[in-house]
Protein backbone atom coordinates (compact mmCIF):
# COMPACT_ATOMS: atom_id res chain seq x y z
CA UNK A 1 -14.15 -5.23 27.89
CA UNK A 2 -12.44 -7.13 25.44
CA UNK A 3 -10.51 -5.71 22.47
CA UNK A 4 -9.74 -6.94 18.54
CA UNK A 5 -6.04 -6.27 17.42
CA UNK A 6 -4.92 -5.66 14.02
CA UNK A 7 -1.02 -6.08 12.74
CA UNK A 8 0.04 -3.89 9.88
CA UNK A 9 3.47 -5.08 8.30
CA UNK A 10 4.51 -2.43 6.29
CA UNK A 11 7.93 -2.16 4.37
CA UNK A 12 10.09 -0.55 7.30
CA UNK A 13 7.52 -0.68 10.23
CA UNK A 14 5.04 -2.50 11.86
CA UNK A 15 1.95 -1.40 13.83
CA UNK A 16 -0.38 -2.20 16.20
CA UNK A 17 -3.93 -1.08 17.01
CA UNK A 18 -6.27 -2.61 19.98
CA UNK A 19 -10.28 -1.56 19.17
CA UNK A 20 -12.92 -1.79 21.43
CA UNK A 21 -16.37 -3.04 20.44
CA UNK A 22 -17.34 0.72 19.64
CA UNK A 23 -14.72 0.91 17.32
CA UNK A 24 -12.07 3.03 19.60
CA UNK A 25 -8.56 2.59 19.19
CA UNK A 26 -7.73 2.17 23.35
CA UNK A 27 -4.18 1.08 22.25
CA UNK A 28 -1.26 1.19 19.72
CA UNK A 29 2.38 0.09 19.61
CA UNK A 30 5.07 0.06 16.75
CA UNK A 31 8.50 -1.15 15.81
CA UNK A 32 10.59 -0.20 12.89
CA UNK A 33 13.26 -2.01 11.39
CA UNK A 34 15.42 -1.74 8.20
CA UNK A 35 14.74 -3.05 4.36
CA UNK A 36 18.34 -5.11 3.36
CA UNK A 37 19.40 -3.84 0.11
CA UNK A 38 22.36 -6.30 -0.45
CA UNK A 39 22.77 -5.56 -4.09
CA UNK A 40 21.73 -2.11 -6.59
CA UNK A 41 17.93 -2.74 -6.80
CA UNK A 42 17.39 -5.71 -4.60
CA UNK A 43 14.98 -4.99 -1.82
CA UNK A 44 14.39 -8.09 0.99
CA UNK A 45 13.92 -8.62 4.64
CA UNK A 46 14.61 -11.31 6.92
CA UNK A 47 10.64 -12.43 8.61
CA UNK A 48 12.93 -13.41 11.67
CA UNK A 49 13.17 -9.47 12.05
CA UNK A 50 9.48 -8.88 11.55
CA UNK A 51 8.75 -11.82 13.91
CA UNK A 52 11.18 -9.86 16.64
CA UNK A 53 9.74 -6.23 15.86
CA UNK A 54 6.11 -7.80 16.40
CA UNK A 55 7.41 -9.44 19.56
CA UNK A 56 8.46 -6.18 20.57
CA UNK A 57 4.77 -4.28 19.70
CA UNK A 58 3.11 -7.03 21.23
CA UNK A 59 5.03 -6.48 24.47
CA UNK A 60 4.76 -2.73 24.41
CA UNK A 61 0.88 -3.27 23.33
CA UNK A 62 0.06 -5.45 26.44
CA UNK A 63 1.15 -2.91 28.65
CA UNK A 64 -1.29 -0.64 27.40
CA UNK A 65 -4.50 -2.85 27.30
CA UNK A 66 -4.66 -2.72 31.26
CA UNK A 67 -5.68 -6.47 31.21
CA UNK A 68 -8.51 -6.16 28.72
CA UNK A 69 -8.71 -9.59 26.79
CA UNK A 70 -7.88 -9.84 23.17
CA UNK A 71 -11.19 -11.96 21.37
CA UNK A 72 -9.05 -12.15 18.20
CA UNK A 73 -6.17 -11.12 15.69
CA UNK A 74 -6.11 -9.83 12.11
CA UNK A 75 -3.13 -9.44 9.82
CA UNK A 76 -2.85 -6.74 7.32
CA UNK A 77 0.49 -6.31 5.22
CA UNK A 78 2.67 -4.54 2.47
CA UNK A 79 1.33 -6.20 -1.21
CA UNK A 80 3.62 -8.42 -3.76
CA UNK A 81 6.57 -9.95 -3.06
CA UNK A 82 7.76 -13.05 -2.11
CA UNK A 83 8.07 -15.55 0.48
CA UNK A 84 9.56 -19.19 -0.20
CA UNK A 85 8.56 -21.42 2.78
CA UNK A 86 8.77 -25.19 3.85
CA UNK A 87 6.21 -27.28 4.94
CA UNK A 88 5.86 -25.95 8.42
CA UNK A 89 5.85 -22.51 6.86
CA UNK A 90 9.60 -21.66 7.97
CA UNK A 91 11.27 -19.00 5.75
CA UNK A 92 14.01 -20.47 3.26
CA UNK A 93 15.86 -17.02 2.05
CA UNK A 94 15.00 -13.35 3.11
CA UNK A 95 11.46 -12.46 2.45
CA UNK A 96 11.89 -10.51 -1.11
CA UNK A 97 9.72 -7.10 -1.33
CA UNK A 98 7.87 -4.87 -3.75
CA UNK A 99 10.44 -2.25 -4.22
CA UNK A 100 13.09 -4.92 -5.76
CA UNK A 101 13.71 -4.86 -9.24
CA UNK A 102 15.48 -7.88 -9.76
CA UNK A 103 12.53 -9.26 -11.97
CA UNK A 104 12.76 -6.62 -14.44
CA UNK A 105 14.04 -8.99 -17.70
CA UNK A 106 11.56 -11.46 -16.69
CA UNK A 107 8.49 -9.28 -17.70
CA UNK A 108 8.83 -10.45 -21.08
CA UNK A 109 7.37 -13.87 -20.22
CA UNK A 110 3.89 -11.91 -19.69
CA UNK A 111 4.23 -9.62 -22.41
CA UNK A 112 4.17 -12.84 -24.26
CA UNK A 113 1.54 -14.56 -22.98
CA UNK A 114 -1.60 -14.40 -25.22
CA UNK A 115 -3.76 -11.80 -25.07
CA UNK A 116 -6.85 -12.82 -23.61
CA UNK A 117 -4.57 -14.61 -20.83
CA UNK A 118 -2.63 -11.22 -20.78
CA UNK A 119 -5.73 -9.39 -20.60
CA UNK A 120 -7.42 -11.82 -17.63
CA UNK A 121 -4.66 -10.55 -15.39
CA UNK A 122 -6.24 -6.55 -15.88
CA UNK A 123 -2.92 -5.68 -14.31
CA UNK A 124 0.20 -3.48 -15.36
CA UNK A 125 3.50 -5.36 -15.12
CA UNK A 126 5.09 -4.60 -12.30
CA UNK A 127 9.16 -6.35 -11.21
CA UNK A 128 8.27 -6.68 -7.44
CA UNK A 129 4.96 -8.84 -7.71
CA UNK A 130 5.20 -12.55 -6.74
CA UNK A 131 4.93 -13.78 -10.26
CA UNK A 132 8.23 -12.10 -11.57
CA UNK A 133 9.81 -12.71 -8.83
CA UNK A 134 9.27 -16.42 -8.59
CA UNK A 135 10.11 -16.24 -12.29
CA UNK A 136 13.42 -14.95 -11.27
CA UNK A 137 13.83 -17.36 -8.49
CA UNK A 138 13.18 -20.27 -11.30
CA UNK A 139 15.96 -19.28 -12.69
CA UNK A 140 18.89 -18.08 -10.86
CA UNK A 141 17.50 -19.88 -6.93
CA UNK A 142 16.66 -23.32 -8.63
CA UNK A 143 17.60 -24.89 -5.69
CA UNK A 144 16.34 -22.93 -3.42
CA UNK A 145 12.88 -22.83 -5.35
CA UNK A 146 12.66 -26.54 -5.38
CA UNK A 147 13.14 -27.01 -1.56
CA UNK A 148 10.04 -24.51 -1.24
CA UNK A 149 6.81 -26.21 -0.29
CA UNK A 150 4.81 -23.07 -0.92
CA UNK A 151 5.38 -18.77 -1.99
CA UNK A 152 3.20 -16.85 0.58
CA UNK A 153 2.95 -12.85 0.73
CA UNK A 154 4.64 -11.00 3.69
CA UNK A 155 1.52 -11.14 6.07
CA UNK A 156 0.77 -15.28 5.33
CA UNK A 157 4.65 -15.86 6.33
CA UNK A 158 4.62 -13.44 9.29
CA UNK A 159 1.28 -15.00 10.51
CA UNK A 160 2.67 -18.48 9.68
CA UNK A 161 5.35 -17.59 12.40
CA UNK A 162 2.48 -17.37 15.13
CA UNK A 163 0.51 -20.36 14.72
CA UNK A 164 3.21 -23.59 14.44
CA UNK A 165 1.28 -26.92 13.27
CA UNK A 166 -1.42 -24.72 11.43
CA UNK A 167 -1.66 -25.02 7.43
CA UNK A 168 0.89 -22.02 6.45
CA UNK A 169 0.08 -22.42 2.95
CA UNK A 170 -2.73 -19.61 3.02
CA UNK A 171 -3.55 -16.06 1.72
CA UNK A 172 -6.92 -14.22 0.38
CA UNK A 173 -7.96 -12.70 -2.33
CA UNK A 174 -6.84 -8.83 -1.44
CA UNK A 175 -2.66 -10.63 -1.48
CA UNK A 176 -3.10 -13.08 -4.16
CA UNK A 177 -5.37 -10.53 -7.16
CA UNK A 178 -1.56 -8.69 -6.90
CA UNK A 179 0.83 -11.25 -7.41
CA UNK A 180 0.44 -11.21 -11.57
CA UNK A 181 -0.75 -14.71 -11.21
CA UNK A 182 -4.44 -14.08 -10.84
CA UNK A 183 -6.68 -14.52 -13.46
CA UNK A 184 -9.29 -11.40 -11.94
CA UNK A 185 -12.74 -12.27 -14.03
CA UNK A 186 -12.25 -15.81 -13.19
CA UNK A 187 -11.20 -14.74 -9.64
CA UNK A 188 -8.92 -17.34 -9.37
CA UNK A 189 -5.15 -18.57 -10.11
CA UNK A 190 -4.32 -18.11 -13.86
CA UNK A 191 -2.99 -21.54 -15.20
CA UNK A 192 -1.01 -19.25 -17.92
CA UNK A 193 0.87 -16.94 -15.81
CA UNK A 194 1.91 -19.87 -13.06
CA UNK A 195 3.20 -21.52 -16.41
CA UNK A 196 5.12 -18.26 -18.13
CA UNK A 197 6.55 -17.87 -14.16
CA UNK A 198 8.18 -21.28 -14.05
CA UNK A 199 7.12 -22.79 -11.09
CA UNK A 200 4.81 -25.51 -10.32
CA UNK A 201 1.26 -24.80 -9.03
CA UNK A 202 1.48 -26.45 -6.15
CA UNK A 203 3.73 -23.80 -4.54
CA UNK A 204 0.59 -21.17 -4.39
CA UNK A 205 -1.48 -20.72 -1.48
CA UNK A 206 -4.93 -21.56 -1.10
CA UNK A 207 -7.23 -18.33 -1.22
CA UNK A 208 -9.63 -18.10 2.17
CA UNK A 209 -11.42 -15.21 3.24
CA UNK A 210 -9.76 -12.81 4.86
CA UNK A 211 -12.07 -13.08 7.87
CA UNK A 212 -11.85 -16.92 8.43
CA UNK A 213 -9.88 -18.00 11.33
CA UNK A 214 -6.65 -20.28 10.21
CA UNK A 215 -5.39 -21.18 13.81
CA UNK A 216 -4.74 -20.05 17.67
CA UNK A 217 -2.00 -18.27 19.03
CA UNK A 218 -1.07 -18.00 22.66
CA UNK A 219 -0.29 -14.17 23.00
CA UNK A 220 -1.21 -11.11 25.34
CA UNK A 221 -1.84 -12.94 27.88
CA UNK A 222 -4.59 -15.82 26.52
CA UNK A 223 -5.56 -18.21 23.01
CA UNK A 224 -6.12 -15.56 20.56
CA UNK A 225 -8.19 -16.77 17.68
CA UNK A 226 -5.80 -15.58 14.43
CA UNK A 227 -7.80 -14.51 11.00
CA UNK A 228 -6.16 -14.63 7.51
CA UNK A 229 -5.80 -10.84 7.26
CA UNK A 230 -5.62 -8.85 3.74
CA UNK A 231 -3.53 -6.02 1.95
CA UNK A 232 -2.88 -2.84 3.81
CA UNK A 233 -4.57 -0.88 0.73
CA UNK A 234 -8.02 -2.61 1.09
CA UNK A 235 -7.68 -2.53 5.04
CA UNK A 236 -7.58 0.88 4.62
CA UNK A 237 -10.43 1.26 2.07
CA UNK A 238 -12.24 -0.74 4.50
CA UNK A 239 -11.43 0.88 7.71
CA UNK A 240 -12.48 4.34 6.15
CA UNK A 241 -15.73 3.12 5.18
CA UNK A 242 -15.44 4.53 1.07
CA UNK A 243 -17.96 2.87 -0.72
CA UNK A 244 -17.75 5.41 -3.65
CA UNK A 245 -15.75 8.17 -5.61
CA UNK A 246 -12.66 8.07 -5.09
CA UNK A 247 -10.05 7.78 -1.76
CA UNK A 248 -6.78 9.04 -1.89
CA UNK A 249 -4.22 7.70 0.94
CA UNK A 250 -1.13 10.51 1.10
CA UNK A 251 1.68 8.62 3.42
CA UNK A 252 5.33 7.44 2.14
CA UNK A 253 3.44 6.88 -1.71
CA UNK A 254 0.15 7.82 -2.69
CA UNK A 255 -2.46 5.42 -3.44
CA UNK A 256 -5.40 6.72 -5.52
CA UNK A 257 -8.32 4.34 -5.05
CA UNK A 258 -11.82 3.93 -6.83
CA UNK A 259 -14.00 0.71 -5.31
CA UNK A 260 -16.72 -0.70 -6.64
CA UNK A 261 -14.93 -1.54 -9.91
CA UNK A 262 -16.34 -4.43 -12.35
CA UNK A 263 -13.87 -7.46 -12.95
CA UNK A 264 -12.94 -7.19 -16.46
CA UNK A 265 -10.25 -8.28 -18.50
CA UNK A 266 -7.52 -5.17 -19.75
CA UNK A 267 -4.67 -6.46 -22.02
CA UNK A 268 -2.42 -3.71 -21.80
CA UNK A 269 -4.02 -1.51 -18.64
CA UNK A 270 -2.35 2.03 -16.74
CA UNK A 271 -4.19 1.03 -13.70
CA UNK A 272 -4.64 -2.13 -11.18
CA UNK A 273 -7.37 -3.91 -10.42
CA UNK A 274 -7.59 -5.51 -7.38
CA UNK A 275 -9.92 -7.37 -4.95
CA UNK A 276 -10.75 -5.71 -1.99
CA UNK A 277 -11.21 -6.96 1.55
CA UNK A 278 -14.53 -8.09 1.03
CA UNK A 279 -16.27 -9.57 -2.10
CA UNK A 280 -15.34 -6.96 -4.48
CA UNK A 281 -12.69 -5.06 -6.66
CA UNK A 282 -11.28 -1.55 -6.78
CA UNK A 283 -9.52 0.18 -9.39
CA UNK A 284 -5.70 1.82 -7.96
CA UNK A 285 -3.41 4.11 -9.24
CA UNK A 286 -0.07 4.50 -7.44
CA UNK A 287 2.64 6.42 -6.58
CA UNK A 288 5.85 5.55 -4.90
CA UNK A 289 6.70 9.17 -4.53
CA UNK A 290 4.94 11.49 -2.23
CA UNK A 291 5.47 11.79 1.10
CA UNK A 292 8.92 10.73 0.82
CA UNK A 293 9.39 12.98 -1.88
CA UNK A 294 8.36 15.74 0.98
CA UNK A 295 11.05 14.25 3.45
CA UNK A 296 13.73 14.41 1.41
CA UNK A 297 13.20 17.81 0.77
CA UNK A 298 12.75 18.62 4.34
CA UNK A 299 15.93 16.88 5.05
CA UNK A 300 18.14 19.17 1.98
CA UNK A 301 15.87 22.56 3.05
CA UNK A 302 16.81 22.32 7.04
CA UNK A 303 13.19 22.29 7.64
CA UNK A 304 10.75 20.59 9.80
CA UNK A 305 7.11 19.92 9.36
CA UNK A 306 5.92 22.50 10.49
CA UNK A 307 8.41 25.11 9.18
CA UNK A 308 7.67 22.60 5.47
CA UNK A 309 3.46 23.49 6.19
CA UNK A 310 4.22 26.77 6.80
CA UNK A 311 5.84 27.46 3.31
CA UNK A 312 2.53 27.50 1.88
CA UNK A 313 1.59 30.57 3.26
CA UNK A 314 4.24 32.43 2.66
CA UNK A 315 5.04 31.61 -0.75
CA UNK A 316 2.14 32.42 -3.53
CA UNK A 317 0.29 29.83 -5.66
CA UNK A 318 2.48 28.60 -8.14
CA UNK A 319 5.82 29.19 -6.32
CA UNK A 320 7.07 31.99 -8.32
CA UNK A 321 7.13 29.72 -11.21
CA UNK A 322 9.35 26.96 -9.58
CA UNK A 323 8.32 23.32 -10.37
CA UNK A 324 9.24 20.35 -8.42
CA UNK A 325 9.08 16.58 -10.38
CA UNK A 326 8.70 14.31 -6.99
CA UNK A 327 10.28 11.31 -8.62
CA UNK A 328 12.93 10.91 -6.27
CA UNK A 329 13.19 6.90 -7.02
CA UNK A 330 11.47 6.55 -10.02
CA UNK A 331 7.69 5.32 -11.01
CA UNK A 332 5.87 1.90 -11.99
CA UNK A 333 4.80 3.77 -15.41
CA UNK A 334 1.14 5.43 -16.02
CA UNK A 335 2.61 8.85 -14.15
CA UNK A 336 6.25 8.46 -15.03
CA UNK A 337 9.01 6.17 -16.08
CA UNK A 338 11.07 3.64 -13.46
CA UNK A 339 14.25 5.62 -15.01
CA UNK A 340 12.48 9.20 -14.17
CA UNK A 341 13.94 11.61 -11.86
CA UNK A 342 13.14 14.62 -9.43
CA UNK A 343 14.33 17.71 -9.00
CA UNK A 344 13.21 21.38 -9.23
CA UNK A 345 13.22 23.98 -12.53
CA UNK A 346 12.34 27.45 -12.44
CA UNK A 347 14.55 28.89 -10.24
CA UNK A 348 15.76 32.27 -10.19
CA UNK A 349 17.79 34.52 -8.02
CA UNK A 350 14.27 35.79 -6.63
CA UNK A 351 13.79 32.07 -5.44
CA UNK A 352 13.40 31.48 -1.54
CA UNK A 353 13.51 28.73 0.41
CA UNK A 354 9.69 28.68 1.10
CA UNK A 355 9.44 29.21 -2.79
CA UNK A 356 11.10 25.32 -2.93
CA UNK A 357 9.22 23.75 -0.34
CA UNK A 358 5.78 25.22 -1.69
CA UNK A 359 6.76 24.13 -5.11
CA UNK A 360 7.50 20.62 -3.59
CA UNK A 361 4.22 20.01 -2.35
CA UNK A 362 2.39 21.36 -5.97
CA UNK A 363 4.50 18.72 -7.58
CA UNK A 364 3.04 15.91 -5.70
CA UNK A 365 -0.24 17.53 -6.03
CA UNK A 366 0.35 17.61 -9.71
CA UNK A 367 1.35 13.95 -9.80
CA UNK A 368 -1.53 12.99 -7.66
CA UNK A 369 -3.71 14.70 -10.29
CA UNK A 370 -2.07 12.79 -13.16
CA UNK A 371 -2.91 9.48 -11.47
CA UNK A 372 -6.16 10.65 -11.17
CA UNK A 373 -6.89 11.18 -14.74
CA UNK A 374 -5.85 7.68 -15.55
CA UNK A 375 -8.77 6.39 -12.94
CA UNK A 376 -11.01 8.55 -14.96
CA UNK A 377 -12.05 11.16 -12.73
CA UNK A 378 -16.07 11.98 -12.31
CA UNK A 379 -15.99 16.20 -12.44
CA UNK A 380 -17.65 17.49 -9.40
CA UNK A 381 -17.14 13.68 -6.97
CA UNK A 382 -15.55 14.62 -3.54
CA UNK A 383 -12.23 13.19 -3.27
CA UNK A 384 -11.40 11.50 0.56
CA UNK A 385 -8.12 12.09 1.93
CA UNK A 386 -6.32 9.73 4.56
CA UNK A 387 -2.89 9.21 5.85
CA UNK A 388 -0.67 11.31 7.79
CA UNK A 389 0.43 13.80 4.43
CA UNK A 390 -3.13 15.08 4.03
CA UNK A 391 -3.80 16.00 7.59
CA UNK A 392 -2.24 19.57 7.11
CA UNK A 393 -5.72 22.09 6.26
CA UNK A 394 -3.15 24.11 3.68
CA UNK A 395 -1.63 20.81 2.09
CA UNK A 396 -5.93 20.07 1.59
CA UNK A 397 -6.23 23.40 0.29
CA UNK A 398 -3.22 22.93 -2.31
CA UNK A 399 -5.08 19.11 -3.51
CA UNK A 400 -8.26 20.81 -3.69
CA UNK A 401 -6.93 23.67 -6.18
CA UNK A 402 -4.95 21.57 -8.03
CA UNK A 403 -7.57 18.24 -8.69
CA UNK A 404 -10.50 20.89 -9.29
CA UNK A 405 -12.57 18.94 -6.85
CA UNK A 406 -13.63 18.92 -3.33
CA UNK A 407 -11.66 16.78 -1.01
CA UNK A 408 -12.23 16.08 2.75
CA UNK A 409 -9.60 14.32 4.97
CA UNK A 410 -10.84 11.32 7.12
CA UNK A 411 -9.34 10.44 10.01
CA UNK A 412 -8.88 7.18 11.10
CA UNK A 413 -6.40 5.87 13.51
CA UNK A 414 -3.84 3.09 12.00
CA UNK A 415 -6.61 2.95 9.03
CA UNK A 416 -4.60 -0.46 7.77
CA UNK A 417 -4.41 -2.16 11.10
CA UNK A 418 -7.92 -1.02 12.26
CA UNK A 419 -8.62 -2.89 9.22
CA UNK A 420 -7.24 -6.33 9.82
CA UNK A 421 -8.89 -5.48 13.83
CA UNK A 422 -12.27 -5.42 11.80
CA UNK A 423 -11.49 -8.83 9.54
CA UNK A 424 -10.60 -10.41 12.94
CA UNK A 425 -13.82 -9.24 14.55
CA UNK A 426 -15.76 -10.46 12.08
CA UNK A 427 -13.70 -14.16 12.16
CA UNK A 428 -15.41 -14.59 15.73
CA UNK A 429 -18.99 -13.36 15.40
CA UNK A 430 -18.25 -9.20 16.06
CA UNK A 431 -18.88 -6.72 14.07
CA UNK A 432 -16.61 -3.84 14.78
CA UNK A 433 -16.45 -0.34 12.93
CA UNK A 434 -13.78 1.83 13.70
CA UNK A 435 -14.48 5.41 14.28
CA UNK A 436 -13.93 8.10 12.19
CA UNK A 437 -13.53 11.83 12.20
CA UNK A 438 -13.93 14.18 9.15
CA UNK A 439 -12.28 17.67 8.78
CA UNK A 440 -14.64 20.16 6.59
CA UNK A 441 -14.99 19.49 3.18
CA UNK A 442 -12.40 22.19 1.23
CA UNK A 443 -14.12 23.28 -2.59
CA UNK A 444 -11.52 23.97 -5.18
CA UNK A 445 -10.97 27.97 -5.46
CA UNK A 446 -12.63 27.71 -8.74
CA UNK A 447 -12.41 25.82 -12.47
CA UNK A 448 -9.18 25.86 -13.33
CA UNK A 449 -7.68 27.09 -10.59
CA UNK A 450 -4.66 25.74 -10.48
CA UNK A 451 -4.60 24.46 -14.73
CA UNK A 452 -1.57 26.56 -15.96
CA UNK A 453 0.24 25.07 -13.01
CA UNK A 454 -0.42 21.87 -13.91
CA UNK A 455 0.60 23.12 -17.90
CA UNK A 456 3.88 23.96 -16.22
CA UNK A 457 4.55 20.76 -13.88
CA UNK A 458 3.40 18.25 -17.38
CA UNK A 459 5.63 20.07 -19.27
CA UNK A 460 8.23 19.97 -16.69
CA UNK A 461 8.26 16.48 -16.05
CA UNK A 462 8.20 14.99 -19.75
């Protein structure tokens, strides 16, 4: 029986996930490996270390299919950033990633573009997308810039590296509506925001769908037919089957998703818009802090997971008045500030440890409810929960309360790489969904449950 794989490059990680034609995942492998911070707010990685770490998943993968052939490969990866390659699609400098702020003074250039070619991009202004970057690039890597044949985003140059003597120069519309060069109701490359960036037009990729098969790679054992790929954040969308309201994906960040947007034009907007993995858009409000957030408090409480999960039964709603601001590294804007911080308030000698931990998890909640209300939440519309952070029933029970809407978690294996599996499917004639599970739906306690806690936490946080 043969299988579809899909390759999820996230920031400090990559995955692997082998589905049958019913949609099971019959095999996964992963490999982690570091993000090079070389200078205060530089972020970058070498794609000769995520070309070894997928070697290594590949390996570890074909141990695991028993011999079952592969019919075809899909790439899914971490959005923005930037990736200067030459002709062949070689990297020229370390691969440079959303989290860098390098790009920060060049944001000016869009805040002076025009309005209506400010307002065609329907995106906030974010350092670590391609457009900045390359901006940045123009002017301190001149020489580097001009030996560049083409920018690609981290899955294009990471797929590049498997299929030598194919056209590198290649992306789709999920990678290139996020670079802050895409003009969204045109859906297409904006001629003003190549120009404000510097560079010349020729160095962007040509936009294929996501599906369509770009070359052949000899790999796990045979000629695997190799599809464009998208975005992790539309994989996912797509792999859990959310066609309305509003999904939710609780991991490292939060992502707060609503598909099924229309395409227009926002000068000055608090949330993205996006194409998604198909022929569509979806409105996104993130957060860099969540389940990281969680970790870090883990890691200063002594605590594991399940000693963390446990907190919230033993401390009350509300935490005996301790809030926690989960802004650990700082926001994008819309929630909070790049220059705000975390930390708890409240405390008082009756404080306990379990008092902290429950207090850390409200605060997330309470920022995942803030990004909420700039999506314009429907009152009543179930809320779907994926990722590893929402699988705990108590931590469902805590976004229920604090939302004021019914949320269900849905479980799907490696949602992001089960996503690129089903783009790669689809490149060769399949059509493959992947399966699904569903805990019960939890209903908020009742209207305002949980609304002087979130008084506290917005007054908290200011």
């Amino acid at each position: 029986m043969t299988v579809v794989v899909g390759v999820d490059l996230g920031t400090s990680g990559l995955k692997l996930a082998a589905l049958d034609p019913d949609g099971a995942v019959v095999a996964e492998s992963e490999a982690g490996y570091p993000v090079d911070r070389p200078q205060p707010g530089w972020a970058q990685t070498d794609v000769a270390v995520w070309r070894a770490a997928l070697d290594d998943a590949l390996a570890a993968l074909a141990g695991r299919l028993a011999g079952r052939p592969v019919a075809a490969l899909g790439l899914s990866g971490q959005m923005h950033g930037a990736v200067l390659v030459d002709a062949a699609g070689s990297a020229l400098a370390p691969a440079v990633l959303w989290p860098d702020r390098r790009a920060a003074g060049e944001l000016d250039r869009w805040r002076r573009l025009a309005e209506p070619d400010r307002a065609a991009l329907a995106n906030p202004l974010a350092a670590g997308m391609t457009g900045p970057l390359l901006a940045w690039l123009a002017v301190h890597e001149p020489r580097l810039l001009a030996r560049a044949a083409s920018v690609l985003l981290p899955k294009d140059a990471l797929r590049a590296t498997l299929l030598p003597g194919a056209d590198p120069a290649v992306t789709d519309r999920s990678d290139a509506s996020a670079t802050l060069l895409w003009d969204v109701p045109a859906d297409g490359w904006s001629a003003a925001a190549t120009a404000a960036a510097g560079i010349d037009p020729g160095l962007l990729p040509a936009v294929r769908p996501g599906s369509a098969v770009v070359g052949t790679a000899e790999l796990l054992g045979g000629s695997v037919p190799v599809v464009v790929g998208g975005a992790d954040t539309p994989l996912a969308l797509l792999a859990a089957g959310t066609r309305d309201g509003v999904q939710v994906n609780l991991g490292s960040g939060a992502q707060l998703i609503r598909p099924g947007v229309p395409a227009a034009p926002a000068a000055d907007p608090v949330v993205h818009c996006y194409a998604d993995a198909e022929a569509g858009w979806y409105a996104m409000a993130a957060l860099q802090n969540a389940g990281t957030a969680w970790d870090w408090v883990r890691e200063v409480l002594g605590m594991d997971w399940a000693a963390f999960a446990g907190s919230l039964a033993t401390s009350p709603a509300g935490a005996g008045g301790v809030v926690f601001s989960p802004f650990l590294t700082g926001e994008r804007g819309g929630v909070a500030a790049p220059d705000a911080r975390g930390g708890w308030t409240g405390l008082s000698a009756d404080t306990t440890r379990a008092d902290l931990a429950r207090a850390a998890v409200e605060g997330v909640a309470c920022a995942v409810a803030a990004a909420l209300d700039l999506l314009g939440p429907v009152a009543g519309e179930l809320v779907v929960l994926t990722g590893g952070g929402a699988r705990e029933p108590a931590v469902q029970r805590v976004l229920a309360d604090v939302l004021d809407r019914p949320v269900q978690h849905v479980q799907v294996r490696s949602a992001s790489a089960a996503g690129a599996a089903v783009l790669a499917a689809r490149g060769v004639g399949l059509e493959v969904v992947p399966q699904r599970g569903a805990d019960a739906v939890v209903e908020p306690h009742g209207p305002g449950a949980a609304a002087d806690l979130r008084a506290r936490w917005s007054a908290a946080v200011r």
